[in-house]
C-alpha atoms as a PDB file:
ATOM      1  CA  UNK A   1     110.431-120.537-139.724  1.00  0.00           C
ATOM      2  CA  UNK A   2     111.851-122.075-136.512  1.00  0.00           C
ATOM      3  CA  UNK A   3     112.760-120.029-133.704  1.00  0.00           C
ATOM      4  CA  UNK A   4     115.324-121.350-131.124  1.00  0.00           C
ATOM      5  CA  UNK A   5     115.801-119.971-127.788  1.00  0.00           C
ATOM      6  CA  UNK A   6     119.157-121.421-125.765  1.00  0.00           C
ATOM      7  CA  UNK A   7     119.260-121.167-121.531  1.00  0.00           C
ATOM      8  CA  UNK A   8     121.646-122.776-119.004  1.00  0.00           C
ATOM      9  CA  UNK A   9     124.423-121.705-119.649  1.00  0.00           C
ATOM     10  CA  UNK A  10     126.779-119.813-117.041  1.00  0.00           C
ATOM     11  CA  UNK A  11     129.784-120.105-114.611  1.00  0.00           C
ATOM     12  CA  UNK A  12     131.151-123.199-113.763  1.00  0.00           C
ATOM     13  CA  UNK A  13     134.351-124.535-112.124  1.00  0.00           C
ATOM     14  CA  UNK A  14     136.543-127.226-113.994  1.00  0.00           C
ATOM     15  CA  UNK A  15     134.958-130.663-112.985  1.00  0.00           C
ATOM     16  CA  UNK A  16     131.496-129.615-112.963  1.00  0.00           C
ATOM     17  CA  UNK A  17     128.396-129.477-115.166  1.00  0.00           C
ATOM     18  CA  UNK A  18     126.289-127.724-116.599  1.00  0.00           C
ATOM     19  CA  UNK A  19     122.806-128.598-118.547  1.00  0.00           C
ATOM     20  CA  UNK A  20     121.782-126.356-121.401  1.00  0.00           C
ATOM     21  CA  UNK A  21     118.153-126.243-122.727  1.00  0.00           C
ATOM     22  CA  UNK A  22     117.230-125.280-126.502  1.00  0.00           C
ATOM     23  CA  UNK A  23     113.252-124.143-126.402  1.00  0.00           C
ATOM     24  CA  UNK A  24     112.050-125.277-130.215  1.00  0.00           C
ATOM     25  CA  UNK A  25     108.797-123.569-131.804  1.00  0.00           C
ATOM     26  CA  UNK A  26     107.605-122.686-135.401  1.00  0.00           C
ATOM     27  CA  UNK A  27     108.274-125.396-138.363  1.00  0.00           C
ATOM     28  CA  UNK A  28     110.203-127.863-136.270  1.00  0.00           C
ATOM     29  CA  UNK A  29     108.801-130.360-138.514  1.00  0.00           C
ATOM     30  CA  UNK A  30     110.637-129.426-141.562  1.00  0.00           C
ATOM     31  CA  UNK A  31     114.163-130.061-139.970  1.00  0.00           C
ATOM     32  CA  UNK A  32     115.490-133.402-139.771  1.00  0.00           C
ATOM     33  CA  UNK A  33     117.745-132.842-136.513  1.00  0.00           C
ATOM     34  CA  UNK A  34     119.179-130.462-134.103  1.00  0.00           C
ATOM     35  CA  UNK A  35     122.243-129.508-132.952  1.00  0.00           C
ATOM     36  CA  UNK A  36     124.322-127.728-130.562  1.00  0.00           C
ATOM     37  CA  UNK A  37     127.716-126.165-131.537  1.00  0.00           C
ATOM     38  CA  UNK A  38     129.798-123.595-129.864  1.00  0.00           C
ATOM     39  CA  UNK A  39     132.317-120.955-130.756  1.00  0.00           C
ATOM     40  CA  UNK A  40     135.525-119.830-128.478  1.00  0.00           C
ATOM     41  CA  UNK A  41     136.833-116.285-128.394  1.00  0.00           C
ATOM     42  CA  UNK A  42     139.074-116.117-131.830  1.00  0.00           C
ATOM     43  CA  UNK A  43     138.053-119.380-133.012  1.00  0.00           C
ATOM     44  CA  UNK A  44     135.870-120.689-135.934  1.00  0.00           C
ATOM     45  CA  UNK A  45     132.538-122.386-134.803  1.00  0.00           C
ATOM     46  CA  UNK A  46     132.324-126.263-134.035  1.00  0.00           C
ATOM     47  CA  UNK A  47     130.298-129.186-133.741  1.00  0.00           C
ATOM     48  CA  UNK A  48     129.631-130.211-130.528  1.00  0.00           C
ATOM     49  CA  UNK A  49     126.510-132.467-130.811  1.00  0.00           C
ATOM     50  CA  UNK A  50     123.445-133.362-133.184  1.00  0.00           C
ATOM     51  CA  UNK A  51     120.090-136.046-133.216  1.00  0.00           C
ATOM     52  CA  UNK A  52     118.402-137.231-136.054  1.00  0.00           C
ATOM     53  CA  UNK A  53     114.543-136.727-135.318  1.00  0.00           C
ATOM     54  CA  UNK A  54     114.239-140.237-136.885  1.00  0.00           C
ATOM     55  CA  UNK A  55     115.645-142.778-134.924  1.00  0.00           C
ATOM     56  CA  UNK A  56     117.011-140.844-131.996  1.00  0.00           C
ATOM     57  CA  UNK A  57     120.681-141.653-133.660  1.00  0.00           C
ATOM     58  CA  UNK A  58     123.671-139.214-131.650  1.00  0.00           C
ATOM     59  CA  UNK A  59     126.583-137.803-132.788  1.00  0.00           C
ATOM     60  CA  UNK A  60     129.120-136.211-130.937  1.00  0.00           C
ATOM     61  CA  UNK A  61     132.804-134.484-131.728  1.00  0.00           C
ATOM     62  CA  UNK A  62     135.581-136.520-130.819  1.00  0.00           C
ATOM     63  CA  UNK A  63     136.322-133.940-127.485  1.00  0.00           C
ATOM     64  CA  UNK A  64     133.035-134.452-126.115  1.00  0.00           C
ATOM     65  CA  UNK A  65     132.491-137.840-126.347  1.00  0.00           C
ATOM     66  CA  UNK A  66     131.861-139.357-122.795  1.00  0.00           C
ATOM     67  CA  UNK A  67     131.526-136.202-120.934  1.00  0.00           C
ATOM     68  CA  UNK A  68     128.450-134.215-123.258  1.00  0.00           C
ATOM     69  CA  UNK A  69     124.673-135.970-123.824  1.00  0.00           C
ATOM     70  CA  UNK A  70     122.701-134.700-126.356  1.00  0.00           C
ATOM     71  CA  UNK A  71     118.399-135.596-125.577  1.00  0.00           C
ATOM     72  CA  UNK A  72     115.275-134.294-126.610  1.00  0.00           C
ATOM     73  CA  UNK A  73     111.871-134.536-124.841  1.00  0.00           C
ATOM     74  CA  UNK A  74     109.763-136.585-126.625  1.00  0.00           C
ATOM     75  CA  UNK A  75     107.613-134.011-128.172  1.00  0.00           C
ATOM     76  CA  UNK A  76     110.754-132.494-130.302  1.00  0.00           C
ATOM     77  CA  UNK A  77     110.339-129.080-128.232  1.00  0.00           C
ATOM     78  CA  UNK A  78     113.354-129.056-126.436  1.00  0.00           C
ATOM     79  CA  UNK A  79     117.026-130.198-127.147  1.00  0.00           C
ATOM     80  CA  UNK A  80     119.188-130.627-123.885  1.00  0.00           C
ATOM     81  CA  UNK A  81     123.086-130.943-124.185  1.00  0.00           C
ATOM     82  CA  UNK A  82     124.426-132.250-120.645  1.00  0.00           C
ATOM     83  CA  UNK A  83     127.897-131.644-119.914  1.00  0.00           C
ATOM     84  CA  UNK A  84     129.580-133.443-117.020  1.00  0.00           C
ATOM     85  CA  UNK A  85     133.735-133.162-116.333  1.00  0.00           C
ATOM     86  CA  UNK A  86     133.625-129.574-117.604  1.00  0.00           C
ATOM     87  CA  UNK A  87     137.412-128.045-118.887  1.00  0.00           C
ATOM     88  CA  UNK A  88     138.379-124.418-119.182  1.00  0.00           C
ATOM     89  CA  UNK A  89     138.606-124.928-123.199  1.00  0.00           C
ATOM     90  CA  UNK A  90     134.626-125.871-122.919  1.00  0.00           C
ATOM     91  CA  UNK A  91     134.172-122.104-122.525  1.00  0.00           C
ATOM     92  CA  UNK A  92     132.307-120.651-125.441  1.00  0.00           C
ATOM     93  CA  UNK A  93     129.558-119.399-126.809  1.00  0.00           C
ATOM     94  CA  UNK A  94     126.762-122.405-127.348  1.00  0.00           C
ATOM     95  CA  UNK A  95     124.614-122.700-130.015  1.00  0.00           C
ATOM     96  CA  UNK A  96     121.276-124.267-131.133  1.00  0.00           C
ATOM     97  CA  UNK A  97     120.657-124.750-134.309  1.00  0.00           C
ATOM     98  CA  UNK A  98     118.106-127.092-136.161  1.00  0.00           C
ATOM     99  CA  UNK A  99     118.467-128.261-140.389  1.00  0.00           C
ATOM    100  CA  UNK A 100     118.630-130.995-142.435  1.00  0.00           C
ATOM    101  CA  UNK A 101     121.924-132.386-142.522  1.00  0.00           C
ATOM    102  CA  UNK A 102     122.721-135.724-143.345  1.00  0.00           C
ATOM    103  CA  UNK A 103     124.784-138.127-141.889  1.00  0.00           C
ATOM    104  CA  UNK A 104     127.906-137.501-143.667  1.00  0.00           C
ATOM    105  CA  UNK A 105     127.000-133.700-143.073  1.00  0.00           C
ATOM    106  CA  UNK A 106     125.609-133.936-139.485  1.00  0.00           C
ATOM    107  CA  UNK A 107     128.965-131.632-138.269  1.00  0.00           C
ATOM    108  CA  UNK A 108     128.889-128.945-140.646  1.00  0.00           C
ATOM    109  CA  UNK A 109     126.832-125.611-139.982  1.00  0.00           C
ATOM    110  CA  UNK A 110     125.924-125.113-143.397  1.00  0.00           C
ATOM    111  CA  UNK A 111     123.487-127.726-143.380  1.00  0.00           C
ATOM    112  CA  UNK A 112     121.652-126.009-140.534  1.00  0.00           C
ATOM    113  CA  UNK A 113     119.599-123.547-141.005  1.00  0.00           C
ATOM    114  CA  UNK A 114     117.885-122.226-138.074  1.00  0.00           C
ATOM    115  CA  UNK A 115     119.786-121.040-135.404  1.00  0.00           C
ATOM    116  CA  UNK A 116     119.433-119.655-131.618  1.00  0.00           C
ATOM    117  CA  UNK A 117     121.173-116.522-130.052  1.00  0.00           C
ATOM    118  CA  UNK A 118     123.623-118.710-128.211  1.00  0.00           C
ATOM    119  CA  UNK A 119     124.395-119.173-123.930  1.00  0.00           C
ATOM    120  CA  UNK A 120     127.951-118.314-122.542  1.00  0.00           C
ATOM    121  CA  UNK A 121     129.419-121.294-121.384  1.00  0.00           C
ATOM    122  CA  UNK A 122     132.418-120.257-118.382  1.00  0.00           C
ATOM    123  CA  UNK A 123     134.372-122.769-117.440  1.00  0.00           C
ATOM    124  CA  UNK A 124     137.128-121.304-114.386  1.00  0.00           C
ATOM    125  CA  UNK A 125     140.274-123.225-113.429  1.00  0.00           C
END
């Protein structure tokens, strides 16, 4: 089992950041990367971000690219998303979730299958 515990999250106004922090324990070992996704009022769940353990390779959803950073400490315990130039349709719920995607796969939940409780993410006008 791997047990996933999001913080960071909170108010913010448009314009500013926020850095969220994904605490990692149990059988980290058996998942090949981490991710974060989020998940709007009335909408479906989506990709935000994900890092291959091996390699340190990043992947990022088209609407993040440039403003979110996805890191890890070096001892695989902790996942960080930055977000700089936050919008008002950034505000969700943010989750962390860790699996074994693959590459072609990395942006799909499905292939994840540990997840956190999530952080509200505000983003005000």
């Amino acid at each position: 089992q791997v047990q996933l515990v999001e913080s960071g999250g909170g108010l913010v106004q448009a314009g500013g950041s926020l850095r969220l922090s994904c605490a990692a324990s149990g059988r980290t070992f058996a998942s090949t990367a981490m991710g974060w996704f989020r998940q709007a009022p009335g909408k479906e769940r989506e990709f935000v971000a994900a890092i291959f353990w091996s390699g340190g390779r990043t992947y990022y959803a088209d609407s993040n690219k440039g403003r979110f950073t996805i890191s890890s400490d070096n001892a695989g315990n902790t996942l960080y998303l930055q977000m700089n130039a936050l919008k008002p349709e950034d505000t969700a719920v943010y989750y962390c979730a860790a699996g074994t995607p693959v590459i072609a796969t990395i942006q799909y939940d499905k292939d994840y299958n540990y997840w956190g409780r999530g952080t509200q993410v505000t983003v005000s006008s």
